[in-house]
N, C-alpha and C. Protein backbone atom coordinates (compact mmCIF):
# COMPACT_ATOMS: atom_id res chain seq x y z
N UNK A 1 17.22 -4.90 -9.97
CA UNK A 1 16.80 -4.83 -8.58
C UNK A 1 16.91 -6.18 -7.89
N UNK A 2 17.45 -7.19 -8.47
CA UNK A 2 17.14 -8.50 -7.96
C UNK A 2 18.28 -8.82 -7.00
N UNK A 3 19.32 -7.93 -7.26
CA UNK A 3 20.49 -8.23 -6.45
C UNK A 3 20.24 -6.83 -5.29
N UNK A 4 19.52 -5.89 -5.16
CA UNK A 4 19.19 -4.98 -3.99
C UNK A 4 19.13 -5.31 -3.15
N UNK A 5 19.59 -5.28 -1.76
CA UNK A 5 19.39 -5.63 -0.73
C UNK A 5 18.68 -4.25 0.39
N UNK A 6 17.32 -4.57 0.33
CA UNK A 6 16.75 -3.61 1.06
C UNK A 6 16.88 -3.95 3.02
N UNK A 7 17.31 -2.97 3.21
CA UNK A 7 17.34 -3.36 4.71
C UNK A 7 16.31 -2.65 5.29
N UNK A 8 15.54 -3.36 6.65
CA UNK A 8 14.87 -2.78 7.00
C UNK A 8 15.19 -2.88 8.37
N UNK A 9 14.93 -1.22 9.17
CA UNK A 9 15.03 -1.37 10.57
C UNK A 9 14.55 -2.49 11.61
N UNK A 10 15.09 -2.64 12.29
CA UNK A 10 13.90 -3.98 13.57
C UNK A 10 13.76 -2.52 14.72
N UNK A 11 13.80 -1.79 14.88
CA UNK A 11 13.08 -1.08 15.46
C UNK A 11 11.74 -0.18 14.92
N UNK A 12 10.90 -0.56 15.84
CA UNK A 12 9.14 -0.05 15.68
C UNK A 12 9.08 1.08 14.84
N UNK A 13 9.69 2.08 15.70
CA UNK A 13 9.56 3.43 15.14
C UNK A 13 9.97 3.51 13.75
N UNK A 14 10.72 3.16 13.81
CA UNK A 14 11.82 3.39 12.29
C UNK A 14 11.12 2.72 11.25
N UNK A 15 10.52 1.79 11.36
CA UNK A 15 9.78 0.76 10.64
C UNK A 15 8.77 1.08 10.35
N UNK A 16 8.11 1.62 10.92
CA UNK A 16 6.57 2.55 10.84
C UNK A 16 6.68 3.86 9.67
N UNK A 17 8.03 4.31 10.44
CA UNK A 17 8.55 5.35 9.60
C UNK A 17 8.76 4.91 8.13
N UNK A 18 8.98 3.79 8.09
CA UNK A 18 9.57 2.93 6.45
C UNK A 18 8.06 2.72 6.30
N UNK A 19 7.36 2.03 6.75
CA UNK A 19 5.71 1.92 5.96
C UNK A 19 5.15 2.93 5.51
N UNK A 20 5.06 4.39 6.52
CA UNK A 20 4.29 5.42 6.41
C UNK A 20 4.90 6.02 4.51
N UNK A 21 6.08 5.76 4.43
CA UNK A 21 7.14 6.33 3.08
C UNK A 21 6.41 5.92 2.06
N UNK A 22 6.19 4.25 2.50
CA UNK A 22 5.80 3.07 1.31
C UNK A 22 4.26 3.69 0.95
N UNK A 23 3.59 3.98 1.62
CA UNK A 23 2.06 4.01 1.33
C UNK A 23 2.33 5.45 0.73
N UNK A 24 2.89 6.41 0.59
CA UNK A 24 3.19 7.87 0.77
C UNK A 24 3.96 7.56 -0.69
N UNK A 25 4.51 6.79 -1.15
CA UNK A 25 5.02 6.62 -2.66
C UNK A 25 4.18 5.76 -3.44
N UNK A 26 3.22 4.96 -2.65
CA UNK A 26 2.58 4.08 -3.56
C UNK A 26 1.01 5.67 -4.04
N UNK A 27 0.59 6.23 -3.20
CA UNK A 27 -0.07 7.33 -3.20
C UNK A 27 0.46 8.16 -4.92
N UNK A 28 1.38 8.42 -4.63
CA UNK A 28 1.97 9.71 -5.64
C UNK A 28 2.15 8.39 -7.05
N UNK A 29 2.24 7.72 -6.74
CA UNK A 29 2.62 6.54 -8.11
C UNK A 29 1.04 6.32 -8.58
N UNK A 30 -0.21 6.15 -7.40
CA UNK A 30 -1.32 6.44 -8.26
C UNK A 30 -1.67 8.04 -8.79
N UNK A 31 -1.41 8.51 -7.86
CA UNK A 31 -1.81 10.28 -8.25
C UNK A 31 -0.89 10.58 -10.16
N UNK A 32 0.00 9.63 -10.17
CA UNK A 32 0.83 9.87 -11.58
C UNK A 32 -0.06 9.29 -12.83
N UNK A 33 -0.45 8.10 -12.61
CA UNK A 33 -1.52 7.31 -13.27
C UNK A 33 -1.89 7.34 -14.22
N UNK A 34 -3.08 8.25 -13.52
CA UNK A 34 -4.37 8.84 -14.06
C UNK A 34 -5.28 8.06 -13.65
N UNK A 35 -6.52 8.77 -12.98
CA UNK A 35 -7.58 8.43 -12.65
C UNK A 35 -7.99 6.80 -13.25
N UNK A 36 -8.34 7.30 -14.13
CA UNK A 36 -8.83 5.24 -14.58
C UNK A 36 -7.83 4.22 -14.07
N UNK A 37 -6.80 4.46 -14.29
CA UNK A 37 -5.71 3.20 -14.28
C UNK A 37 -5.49 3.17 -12.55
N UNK A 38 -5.50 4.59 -12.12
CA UNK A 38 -5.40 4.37 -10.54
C UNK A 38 -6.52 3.48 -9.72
N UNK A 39 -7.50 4.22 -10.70
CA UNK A 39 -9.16 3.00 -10.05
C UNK A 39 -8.64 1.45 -10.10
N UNK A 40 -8.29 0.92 -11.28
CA UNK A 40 -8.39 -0.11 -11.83
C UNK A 40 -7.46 -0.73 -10.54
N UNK A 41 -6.23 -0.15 -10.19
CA UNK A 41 -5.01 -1.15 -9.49
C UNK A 41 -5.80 -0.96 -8.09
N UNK A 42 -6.18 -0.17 -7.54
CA UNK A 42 -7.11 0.11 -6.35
C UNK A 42 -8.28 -1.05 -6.35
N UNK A 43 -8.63 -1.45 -7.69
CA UNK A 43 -9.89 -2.41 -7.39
C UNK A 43 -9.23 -3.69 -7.25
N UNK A 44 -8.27 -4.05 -8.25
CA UNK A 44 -7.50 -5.01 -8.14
C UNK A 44 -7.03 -5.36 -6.74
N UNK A 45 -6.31 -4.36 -5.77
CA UNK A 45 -5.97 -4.79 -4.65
C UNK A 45 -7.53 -5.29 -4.19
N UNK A 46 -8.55 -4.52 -3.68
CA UNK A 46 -9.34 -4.70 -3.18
C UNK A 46 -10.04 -6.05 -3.26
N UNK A 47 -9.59 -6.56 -4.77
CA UNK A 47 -10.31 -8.44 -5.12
C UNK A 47 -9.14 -8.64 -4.17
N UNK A 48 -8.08 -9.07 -4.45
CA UNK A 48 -7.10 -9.38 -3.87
C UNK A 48 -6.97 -9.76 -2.17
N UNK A 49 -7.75 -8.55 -1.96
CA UNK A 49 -7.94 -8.71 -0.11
C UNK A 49 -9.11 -9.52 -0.03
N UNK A 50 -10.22 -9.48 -0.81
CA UNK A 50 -11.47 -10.61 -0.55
C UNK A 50 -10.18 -11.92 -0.83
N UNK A 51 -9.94 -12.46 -1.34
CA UNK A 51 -9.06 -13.60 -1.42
C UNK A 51 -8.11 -14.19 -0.59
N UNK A 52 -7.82 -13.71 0.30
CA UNK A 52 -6.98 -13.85 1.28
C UNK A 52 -7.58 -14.53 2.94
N UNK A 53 -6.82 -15.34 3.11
CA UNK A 53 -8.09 -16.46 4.25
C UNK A 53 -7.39 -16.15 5.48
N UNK A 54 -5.90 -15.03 5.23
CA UNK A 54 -5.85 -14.44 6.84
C UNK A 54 -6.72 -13.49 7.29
N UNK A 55 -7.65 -13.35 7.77
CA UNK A 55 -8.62 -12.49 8.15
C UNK A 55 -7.72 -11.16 8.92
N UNK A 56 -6.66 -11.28 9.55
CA UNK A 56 -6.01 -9.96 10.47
C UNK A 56 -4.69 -9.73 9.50
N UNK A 57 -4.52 -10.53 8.28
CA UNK A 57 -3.58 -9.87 7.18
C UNK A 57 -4.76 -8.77 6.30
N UNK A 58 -6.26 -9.62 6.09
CA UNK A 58 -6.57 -9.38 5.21
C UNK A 58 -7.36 -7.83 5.48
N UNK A 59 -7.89 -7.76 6.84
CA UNK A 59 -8.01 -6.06 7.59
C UNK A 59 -7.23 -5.19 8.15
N UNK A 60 -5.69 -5.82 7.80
CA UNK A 60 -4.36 -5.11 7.69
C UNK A 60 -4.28 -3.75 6.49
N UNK A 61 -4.53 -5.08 5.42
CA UNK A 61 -4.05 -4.74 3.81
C UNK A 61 -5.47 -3.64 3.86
N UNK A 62 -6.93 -4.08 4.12
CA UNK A 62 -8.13 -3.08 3.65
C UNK A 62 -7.52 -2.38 4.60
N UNK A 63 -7.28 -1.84 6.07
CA UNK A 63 -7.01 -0.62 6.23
C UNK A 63 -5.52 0.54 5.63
N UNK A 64 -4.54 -0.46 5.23
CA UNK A 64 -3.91 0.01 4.23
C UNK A 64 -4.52 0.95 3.12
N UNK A 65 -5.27 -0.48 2.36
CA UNK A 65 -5.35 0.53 0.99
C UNK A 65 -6.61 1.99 1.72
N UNK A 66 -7.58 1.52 2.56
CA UNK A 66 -8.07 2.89 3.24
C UNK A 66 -6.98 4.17 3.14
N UNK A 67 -6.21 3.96 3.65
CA UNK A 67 -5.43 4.97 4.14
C UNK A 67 -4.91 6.01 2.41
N UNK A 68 -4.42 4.55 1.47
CA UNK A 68 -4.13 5.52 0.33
C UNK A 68 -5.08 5.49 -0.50
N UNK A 69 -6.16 5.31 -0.40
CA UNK A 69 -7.55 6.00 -1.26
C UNK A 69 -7.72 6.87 -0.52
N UNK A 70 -7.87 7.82 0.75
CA UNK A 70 -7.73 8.74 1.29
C UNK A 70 -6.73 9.96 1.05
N UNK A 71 -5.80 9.60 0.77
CA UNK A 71 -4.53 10.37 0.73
C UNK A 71 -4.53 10.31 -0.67
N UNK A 72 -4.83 9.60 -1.46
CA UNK A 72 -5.37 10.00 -3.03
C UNK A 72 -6.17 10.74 -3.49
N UNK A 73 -7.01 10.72 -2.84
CA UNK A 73 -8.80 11.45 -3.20
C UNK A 73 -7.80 12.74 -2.98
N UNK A 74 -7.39 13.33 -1.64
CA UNK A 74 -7.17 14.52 -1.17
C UNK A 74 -6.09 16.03 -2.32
């Protein structure tokens, strides 16, 4: 993968459209898991965001992972 060249749209829509995918595969990659190990990388992000001293990266990323602990639980 090191030589992949991922392209990403510069238009909004399309780009949104590429995030909404990303959170929507990172979802099904915990739903594959299994419960414990899904907790565990879920808590991990969550230290991860206390650590972070951009405050509008760092309530970026918590409403992120919101979104796929939601769409996980479901």
């Amino acid at each position: 993968m090191g030589n992949q060249n991922f392209l990403t749209s510069q238009e909004i829509k399309k780009l949104g459209n590429e995030i909404a995918c990303l959170k929507m595969i990172v979802t099904f990659m915990l739903k594959m898991m299994g419960q414990a190990d899904a907790g565990k990388v879920i808590i991990s992000m969550e230290r991860y965001i206390q650590m972070l001293d951009d405050k509008v990266q760092a309530e970026i990323f918590r409403n992120t992972i919101m979104q796929i602990k939601a769409a996980y639980s479901q």
